[in-house]
C-alpha atoms as a PDB file:
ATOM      1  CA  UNK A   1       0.000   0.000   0.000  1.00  0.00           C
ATOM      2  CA  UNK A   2       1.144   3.633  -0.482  1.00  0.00           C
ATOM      3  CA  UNK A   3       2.356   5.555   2.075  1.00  0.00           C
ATOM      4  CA  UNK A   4       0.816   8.275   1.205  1.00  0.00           C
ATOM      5  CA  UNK A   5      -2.541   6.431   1.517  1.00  0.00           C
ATOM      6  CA  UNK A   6      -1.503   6.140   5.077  1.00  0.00           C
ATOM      7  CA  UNK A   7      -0.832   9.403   6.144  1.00  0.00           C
ATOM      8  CA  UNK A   8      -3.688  10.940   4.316  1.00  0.00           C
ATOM      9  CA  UNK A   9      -6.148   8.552   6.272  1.00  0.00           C
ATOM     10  CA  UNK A  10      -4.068   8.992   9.276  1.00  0.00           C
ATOM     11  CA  UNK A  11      -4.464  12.751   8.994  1.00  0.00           C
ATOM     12  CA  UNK A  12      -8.537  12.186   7.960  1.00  0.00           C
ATOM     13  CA  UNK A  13      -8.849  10.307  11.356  1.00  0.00           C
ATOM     14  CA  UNK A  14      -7.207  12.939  13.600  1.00  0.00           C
ATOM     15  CA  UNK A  15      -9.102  15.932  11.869  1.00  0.00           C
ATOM     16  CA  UNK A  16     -12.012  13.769  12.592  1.00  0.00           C
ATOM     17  CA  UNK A  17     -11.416  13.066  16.347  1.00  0.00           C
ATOM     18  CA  UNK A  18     -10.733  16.736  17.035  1.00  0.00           C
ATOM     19  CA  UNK A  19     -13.751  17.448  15.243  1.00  0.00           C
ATOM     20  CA  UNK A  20     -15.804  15.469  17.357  1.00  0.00           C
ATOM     21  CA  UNK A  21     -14.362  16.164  20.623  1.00  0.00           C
ATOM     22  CA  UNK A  22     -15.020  20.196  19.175  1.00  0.00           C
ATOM     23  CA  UNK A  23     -18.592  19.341  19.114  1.00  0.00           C
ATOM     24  CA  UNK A  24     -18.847  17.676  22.405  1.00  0.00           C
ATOM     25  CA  UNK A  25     -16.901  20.188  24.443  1.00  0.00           C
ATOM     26  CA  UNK A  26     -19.096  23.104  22.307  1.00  0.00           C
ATOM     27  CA  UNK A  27     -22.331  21.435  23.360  1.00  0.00           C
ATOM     28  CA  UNK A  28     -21.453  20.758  26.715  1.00  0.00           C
ATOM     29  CA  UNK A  29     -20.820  24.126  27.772  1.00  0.00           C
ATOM     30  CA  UNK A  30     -23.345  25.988  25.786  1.00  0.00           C
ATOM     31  CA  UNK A  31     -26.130  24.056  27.066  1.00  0.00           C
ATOM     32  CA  UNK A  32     -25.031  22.478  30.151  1.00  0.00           C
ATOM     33  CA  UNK A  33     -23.181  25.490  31.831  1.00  0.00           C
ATOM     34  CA  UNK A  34     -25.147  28.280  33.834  1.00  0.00           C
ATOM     35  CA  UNK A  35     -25.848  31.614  33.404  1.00  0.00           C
ATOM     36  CA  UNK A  36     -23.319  33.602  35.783  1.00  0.00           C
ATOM     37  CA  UNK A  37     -21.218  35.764  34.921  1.00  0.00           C
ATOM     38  CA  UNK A  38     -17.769  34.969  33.408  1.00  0.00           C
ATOM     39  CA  UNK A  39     -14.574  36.836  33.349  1.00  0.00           C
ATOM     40  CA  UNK A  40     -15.569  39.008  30.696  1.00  0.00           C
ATOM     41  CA  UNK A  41     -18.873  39.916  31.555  1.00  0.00           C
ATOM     42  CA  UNK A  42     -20.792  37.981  29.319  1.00  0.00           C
ATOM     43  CA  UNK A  43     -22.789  34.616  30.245  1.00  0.00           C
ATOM     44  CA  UNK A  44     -20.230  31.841  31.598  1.00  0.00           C
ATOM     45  CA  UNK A  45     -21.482  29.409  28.771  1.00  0.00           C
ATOM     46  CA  UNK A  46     -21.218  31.981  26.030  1.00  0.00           C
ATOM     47  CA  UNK A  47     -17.290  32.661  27.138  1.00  0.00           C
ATOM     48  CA  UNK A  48     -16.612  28.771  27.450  1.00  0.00           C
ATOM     49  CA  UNK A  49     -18.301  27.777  24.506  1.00  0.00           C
ATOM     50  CA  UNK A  50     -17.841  30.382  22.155  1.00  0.00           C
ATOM     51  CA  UNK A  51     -14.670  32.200  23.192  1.00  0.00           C
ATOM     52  CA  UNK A  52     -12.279  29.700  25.131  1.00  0.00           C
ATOM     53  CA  UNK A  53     -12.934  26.919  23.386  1.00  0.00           C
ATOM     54  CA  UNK A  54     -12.383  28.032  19.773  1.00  0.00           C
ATOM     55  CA  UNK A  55      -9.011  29.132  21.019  1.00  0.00           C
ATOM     56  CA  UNK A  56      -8.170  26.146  23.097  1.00  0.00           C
ATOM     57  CA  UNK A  57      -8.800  24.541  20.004  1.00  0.00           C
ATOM     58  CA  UNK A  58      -7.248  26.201  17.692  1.00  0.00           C
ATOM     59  CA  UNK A  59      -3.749  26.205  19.623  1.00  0.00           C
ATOM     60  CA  UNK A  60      -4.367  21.910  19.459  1.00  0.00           C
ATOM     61  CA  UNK A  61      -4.909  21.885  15.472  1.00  0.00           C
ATOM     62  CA  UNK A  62      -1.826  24.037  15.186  1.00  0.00           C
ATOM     63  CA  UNK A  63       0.036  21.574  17.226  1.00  0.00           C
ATOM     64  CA  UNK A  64      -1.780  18.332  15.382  1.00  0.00           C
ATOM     65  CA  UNK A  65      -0.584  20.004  11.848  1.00  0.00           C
ATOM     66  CA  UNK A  66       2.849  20.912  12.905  1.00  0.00           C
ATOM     67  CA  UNK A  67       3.722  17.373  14.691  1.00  0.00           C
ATOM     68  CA  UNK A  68       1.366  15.096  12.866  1.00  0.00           C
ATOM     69  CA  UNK A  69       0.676  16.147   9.666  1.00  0.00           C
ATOM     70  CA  UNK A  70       3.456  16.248   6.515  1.00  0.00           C
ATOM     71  CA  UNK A  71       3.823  17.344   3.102  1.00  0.00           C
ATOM     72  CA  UNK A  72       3.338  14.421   0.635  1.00  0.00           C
ATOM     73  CA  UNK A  73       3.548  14.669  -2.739  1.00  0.00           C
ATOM     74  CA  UNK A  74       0.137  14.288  -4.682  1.00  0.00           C
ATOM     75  CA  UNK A  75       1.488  13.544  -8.298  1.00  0.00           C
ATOM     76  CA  UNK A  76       2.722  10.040  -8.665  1.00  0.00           C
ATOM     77  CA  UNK A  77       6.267  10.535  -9.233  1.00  0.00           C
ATOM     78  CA  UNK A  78       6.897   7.002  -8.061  1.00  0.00           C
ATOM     79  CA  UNK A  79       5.349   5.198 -11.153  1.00  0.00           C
ATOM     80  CA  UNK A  80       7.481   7.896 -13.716  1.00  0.00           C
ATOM     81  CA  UNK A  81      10.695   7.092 -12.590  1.00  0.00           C
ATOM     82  CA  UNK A  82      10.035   3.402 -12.022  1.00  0.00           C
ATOM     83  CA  UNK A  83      11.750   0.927 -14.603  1.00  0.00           C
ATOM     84  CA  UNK A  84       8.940  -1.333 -15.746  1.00  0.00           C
ATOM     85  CA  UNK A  85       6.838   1.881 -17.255  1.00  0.00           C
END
């Protein structure tokens, strides 16, 4: 199998996962969080759902695409240069 298979469905599966785990940390605090007050004045569910967690997840897909992803060639230059073209 190509490699490049493998680290494009390796890189499907993590953008995936962090997708997920997006939605469930989103949802939990927007509808499962009270009303008070936060830091910044607004709602407490409002600043953890719609504030901190877009950052906090945004700092974790730069991380996943600087350690995890990598730069693969798309074209096949494999099959040009092999011998039994």
């Amino acid at each position: 199998m190509d490699k490049r298979y493998l680290q494009a469905n390796k890189e499907a599966r993590l953008s995936l996962y962090i997708t997920i785990i997006y939605l469930i940390f989103w949802i939990t605090f927007a509808y499962f969080w009270g009303d008070t007050p936060g830091i910044l004045g607004f709602p407490i569910w409002f600043e953890l759902s719609c504030i901190l967690t877009p950052i906090g997840f945004l700092l974790i897909c730069y991380l996943v695409v600087k350690w995890q992803f990598s730069n693969i060639p798309l074209d096949n230059t494999e099959a040009e240069h092999s011998p039994n073209k």
